[in-house]
Protein backbone atom coordinates (compact mmCIF):
# COMPACT_ATOMS: atom_id res chain seq x y z
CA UNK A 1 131.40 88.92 76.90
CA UNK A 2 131.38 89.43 73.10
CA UNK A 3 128.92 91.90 72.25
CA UNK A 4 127.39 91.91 68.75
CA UNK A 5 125.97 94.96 68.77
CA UNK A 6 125.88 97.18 71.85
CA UNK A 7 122.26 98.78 71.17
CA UNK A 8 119.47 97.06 70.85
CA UNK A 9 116.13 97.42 69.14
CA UNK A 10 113.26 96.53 70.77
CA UNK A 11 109.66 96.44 69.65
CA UNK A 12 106.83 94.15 68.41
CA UNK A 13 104.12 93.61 65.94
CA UNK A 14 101.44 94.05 68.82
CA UNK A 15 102.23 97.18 69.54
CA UNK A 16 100.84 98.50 66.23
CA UNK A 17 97.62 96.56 66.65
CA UNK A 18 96.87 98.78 69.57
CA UNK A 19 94.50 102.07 68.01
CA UNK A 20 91.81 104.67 70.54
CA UNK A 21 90.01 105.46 67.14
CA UNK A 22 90.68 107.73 64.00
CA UNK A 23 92.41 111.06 65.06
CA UNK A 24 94.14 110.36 68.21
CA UNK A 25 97.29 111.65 68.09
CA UNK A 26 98.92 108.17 69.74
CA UNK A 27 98.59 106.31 66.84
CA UNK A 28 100.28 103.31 65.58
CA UNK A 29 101.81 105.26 62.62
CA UNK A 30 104.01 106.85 64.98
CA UNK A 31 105.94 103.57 65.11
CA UNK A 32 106.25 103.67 61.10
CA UNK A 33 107.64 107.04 61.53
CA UNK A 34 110.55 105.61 63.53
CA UNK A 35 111.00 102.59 61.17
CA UNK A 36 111.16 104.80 58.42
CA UNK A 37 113.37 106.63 59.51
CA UNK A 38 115.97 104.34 60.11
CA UNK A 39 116.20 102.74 57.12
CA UNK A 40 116.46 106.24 55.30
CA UNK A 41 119.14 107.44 57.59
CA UNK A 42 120.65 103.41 57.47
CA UNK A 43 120.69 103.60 61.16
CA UNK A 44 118.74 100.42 61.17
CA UNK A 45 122.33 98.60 60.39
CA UNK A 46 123.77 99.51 63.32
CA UNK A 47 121.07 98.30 65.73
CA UNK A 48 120.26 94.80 66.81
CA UNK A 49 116.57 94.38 66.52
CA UNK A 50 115.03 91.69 69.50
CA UNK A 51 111.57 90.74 69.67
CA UNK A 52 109.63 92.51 72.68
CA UNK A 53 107.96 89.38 74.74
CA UNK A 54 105.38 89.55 76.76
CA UNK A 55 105.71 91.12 80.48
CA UNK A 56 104.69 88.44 83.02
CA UNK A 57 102.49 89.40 85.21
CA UNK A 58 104.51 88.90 88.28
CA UNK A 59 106.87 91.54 87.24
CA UNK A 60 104.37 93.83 86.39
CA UNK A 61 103.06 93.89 90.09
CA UNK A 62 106.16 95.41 91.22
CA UNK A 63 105.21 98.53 90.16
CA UNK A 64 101.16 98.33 89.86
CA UNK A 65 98.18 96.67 91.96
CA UNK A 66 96.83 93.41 91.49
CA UNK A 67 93.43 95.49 91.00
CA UNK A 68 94.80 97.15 88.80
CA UNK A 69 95.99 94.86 86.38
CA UNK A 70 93.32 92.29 86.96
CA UNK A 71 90.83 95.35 85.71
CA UNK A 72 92.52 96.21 82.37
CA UNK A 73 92.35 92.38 81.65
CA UNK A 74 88.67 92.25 82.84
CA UNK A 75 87.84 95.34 80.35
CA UNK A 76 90.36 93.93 77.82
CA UNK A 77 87.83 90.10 78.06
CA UNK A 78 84.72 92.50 77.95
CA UNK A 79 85.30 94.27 75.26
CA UNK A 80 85.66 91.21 72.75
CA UNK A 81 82.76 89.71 74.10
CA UNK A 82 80.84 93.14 73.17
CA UNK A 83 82.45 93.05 70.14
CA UNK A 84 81.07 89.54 68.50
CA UNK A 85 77.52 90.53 70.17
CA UNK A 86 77.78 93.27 67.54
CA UNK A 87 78.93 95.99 70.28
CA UNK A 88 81.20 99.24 70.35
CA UNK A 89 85.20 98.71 69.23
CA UNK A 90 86.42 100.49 72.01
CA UNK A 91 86.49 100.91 75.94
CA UNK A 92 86.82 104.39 77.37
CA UNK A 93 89.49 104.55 80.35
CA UNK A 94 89.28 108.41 80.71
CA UNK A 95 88.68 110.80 78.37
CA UNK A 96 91.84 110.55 76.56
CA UNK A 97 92.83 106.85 76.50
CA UNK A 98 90.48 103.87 75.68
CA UNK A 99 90.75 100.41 74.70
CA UNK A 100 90.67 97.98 71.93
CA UNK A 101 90.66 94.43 71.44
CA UNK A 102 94.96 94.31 71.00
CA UNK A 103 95.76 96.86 73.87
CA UNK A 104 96.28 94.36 76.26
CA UNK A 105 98.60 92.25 74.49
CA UNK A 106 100.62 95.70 73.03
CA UNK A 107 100.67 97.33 76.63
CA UNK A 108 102.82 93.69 77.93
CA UNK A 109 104.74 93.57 75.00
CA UNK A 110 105.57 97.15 75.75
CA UNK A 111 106.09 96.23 79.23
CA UNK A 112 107.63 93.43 78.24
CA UNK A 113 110.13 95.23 75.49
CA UNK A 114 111.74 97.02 78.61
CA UNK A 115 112.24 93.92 81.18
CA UNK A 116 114.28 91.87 78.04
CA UNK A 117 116.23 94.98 77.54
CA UNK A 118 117.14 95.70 81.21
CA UNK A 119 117.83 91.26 81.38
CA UNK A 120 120.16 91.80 77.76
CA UNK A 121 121.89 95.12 78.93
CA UNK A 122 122.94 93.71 82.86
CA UNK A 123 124.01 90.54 81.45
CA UNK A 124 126.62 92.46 79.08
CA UNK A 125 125.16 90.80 76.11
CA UNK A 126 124.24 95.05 74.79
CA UNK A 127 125.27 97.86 76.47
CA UNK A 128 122.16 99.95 75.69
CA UNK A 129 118.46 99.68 74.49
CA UNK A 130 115.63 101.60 72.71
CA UNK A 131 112.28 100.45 72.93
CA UNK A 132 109.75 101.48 70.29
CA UNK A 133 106.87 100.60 71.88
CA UNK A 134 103.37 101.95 72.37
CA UNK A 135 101.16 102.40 74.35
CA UNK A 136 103.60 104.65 76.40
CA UNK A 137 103.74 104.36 80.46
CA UNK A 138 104.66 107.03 81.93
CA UNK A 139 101.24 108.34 83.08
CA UNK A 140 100.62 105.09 84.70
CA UNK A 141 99.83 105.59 88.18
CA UNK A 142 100.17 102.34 90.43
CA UNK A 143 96.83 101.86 90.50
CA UNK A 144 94.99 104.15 87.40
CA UNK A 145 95.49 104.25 83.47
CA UNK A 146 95.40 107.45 82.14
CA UNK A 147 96.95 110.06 79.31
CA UNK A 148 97.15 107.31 76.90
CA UNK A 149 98.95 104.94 79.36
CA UNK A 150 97.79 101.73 80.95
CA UNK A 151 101.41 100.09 82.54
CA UNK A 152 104.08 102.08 83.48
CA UNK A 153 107.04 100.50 81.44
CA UNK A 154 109.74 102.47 82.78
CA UNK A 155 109.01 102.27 86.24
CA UNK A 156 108.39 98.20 85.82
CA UNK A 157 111.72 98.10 84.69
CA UNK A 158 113.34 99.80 87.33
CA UNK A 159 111.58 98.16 89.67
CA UNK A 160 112.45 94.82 88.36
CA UNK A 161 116.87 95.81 88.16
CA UNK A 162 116.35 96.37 91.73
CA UNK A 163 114.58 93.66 93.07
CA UNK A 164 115.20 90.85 89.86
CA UNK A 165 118.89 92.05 89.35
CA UNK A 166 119.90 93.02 92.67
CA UNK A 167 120.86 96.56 91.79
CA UNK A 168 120.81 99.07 95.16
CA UNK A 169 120.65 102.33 92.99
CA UNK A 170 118.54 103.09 89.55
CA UNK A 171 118.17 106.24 88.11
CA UNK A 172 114.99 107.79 86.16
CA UNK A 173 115.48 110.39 83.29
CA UNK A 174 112.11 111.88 81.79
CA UNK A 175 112.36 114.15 78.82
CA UNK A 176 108.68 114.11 77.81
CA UNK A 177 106.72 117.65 77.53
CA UNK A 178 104.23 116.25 80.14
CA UNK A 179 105.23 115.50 83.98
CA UNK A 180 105.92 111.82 84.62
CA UNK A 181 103.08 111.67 87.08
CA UNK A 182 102.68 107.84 86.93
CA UNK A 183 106.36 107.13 87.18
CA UNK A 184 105.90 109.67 90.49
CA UNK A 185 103.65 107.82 92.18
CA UNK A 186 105.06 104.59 91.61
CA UNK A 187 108.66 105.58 92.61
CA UNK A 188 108.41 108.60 95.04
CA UNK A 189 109.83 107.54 98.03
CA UNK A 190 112.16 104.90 97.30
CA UNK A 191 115.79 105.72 98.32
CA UNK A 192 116.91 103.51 95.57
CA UNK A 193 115.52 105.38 92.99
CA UNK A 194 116.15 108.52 91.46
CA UNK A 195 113.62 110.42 89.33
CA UNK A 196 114.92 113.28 87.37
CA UNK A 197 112.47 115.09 84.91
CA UNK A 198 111.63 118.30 83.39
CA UNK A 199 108.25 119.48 81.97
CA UNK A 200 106.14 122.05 80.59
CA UNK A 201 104.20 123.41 83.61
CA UNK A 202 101.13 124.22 83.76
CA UNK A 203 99.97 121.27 81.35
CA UNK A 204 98.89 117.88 81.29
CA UNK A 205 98.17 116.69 84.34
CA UNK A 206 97.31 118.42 86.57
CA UNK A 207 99.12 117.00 89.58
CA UNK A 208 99.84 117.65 93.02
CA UNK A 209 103.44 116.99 92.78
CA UNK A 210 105.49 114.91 95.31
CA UNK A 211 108.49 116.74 97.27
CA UNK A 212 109.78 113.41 98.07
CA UNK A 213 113.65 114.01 98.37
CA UNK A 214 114.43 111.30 95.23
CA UNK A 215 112.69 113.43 92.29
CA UNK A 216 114.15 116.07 91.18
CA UNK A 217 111.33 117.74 88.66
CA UNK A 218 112.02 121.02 86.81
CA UNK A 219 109.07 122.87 85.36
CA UNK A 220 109.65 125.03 82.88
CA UNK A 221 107.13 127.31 81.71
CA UNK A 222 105.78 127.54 77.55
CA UNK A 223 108.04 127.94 74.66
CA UNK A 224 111.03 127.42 77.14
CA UNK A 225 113.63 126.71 74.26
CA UNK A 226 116.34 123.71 74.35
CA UNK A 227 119.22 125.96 75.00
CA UNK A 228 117.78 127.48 78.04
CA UNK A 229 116.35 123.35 78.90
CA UNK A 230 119.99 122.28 78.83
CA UNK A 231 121.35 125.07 81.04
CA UNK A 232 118.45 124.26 83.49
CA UNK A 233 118.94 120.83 83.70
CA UNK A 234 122.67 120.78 83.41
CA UNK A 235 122.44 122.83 86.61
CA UNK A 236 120.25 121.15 88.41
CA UNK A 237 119.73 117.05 87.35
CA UNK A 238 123.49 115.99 86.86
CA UNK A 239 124.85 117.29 90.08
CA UNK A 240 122.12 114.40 91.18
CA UNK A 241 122.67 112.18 89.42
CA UNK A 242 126.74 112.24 90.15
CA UNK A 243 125.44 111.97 93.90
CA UNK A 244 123.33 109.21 93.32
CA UNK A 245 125.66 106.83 91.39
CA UNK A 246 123.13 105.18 89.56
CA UNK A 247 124.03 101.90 88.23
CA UNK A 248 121.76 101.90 85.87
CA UNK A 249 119.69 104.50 84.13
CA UNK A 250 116.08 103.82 82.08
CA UNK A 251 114.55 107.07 80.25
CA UNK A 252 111.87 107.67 79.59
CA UNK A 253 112.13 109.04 75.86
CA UNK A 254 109.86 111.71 75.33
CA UNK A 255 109.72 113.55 71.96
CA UNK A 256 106.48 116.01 72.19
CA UNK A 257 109.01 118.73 73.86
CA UNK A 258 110.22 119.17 69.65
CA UNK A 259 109.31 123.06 68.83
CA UNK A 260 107.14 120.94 65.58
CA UNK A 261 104.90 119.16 68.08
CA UNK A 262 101.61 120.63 69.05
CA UNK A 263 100.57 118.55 71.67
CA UNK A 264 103.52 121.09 74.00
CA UNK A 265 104.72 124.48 73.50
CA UNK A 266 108.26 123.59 74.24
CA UNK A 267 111.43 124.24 71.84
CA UNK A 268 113.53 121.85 71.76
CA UNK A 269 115.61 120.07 68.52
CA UNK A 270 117.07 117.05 67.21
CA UNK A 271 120.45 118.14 68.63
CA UNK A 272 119.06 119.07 72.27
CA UNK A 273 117.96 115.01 72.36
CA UNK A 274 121.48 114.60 71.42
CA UNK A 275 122.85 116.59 73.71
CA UNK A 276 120.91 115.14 76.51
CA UNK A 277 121.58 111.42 75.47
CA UNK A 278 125.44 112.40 75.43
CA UNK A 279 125.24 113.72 78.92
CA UNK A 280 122.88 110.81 80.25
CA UNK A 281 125.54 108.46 78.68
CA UNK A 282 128.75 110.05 80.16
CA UNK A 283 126.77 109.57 83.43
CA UNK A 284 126.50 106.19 82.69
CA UNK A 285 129.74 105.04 81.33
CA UNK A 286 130.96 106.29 85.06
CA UNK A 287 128.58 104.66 87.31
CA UNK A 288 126.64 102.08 85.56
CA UNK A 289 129.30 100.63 83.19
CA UNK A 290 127.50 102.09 80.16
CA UNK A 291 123.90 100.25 80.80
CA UNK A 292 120.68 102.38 79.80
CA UNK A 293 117.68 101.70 78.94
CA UNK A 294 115.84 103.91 76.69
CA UNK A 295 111.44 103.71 76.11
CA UNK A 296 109.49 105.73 73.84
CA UNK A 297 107.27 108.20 75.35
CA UNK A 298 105.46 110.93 73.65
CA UNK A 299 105.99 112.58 70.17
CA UNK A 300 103.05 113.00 68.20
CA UNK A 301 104.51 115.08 64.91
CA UNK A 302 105.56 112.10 63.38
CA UNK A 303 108.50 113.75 61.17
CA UNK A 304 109.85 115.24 64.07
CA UNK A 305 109.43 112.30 66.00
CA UNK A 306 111.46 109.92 63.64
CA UNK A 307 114.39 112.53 63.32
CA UNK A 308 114.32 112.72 67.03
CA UNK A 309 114.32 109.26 67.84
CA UNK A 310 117.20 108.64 65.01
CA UNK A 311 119.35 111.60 67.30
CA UNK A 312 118.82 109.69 70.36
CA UNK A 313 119.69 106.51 68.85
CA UNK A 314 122.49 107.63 67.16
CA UNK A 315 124.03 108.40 70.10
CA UNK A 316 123.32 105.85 71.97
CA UNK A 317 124.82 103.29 69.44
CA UNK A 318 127.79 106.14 69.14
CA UNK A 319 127.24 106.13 65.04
């Protein structure tokens, strides 16, 4: 099949509308930051930018509980009815993430952004994705919202190769400074799925973690810097991943590990996101037939995070 251009771009107007109030650090000017970005570095050329639509809600109950959803939509119709009675702008979740009036449409878009992508990329018609999208998902337990996540993008997506697309083996790479805790819950377990991660430990959350034999999690302790990441991981998540043959790999694109963000006290660069994309992708081009899917995380020093994100996506799109 002709390809047009091999990476695609997706995001969505909605996910902007989605704020927690003035001075949280998950704000919707991180998504400028990217855009910016790549029309300075003229990245933006090379990409093919898709509309994110709206996750059904079907697909979104392969990796959360009916519960679960049907409560963020009952808070989501509560709030606006509080609103025109002259109430508060905002619903609290926990004590980091709360809700507005546009959440709910911005967290299935985001949902959303990562089922078209994983549809476009298995069907040939790209070879890879980014999604800049917010909110993020990987804190997303199957049946809890928390650390500024509500659905659990990544693991939707995974979820939805294997039992949408048919796949028998996926593959999970987390980069972000904080453990994928939601993305653990939903996936531990399930043979079909591998989870590879590292993250700053101790730190946001604090977890018991699963020893179920298909994560593979690497803590690494504060102002662990990206040459001594790489080392660690090269040891330790590609042996893995060789073994496990994925046929298709979705990361979950982190960018708060960056030695400018203060939300972590990790050290990594622009060029250790590069290296780690390479590697991911040379994994890929052997078992998967070059298919990834890539969704924005963290990253909350917006400079840093558009560089970072332009790295990653310059790879991916080999430019």
């Amino acid at each position: 099949m002709f390809i047009v251009s091999k990476t695609g771009y997706y995001t969505h107007s909605d996910c902007r509308k989605h704020e927690m109030g003035a001075g949280h650090p998950e704000c919707p000017e991180r998504l400028d930051a990217i855009e910016d970005r790549l029309l300075i570095s003229g990245l933006d050329v090379a990409l093919e930018r898709l509309e994110a639509p709206p996750a059904p809600i079907t697909d979104i109950e392969l990796a959360h509980g009916r519960m679960h959803i049907a409560a963020l939509r009952g808070l989501s119709d509560q709030l606006s009815e509080e609103i025109a009675a002259g109430g508060p702008t905002h619903a609290q979740v926990d004590p980091d993430t709360s809700m507005n009036v546009h959440t709910w449409k911005a967290a299935l878009r985001a949902a959303g952004a990562a089922l078209a992508a994983t549809d476009a990329v298995i069907a040939g018609e790209l070879e890879n994705a980014f999604c800049a999208v917010r909110p993020p998902g990987h804190h997303a337990c199957r049946d809890k919202a928390m650390g500024f996540c509500f659905f659990n993008n990544v693991a939707i997506a995974a979820k939805y190769a294997l039992e949408r697309h048919g796949l028998q083996r996926v593959a999970i790479v987390d980069f972000d400074v904080h453990h994928g805790n939601g993305t653990e819950d939903i996936v531990a377990g399930d043979e079909r799925i591998l989870m590879v991660s590292f993250y700053q430990h101790p730190y946001y959350p604090e977890w018991t973690y699963s020893s179920a034999p298909n994560l593979m999690n690497l803590p690494v302790p504060a102002y662990t810097k990206g040459m001594d990441i790489r080392e660690m991981i090269e040891a330790t998540w590609f042996p893995r991943l060789e073994a496990h043959r994925p046929q298709m790999i979705f990361i979950s694109a982190g960018f708060d590990a960056h030695r400018e963000d203060d939300m972590g006290q990790l050290g990594l660069v622009e060029q250790d996101y590069a290296w780690m994309t390479h590697r991911i992708k040379d994994v890929a081009r052997r078992h998967a037939k070059g298919r990834i899917v890539s969704c924005l995380e963290g990253g909350y020093s917006l400079s840093a995070l558009g560089r970072s994100v332009e790295a990653h996506i310059r790879v991916l799109a080999d430019v």
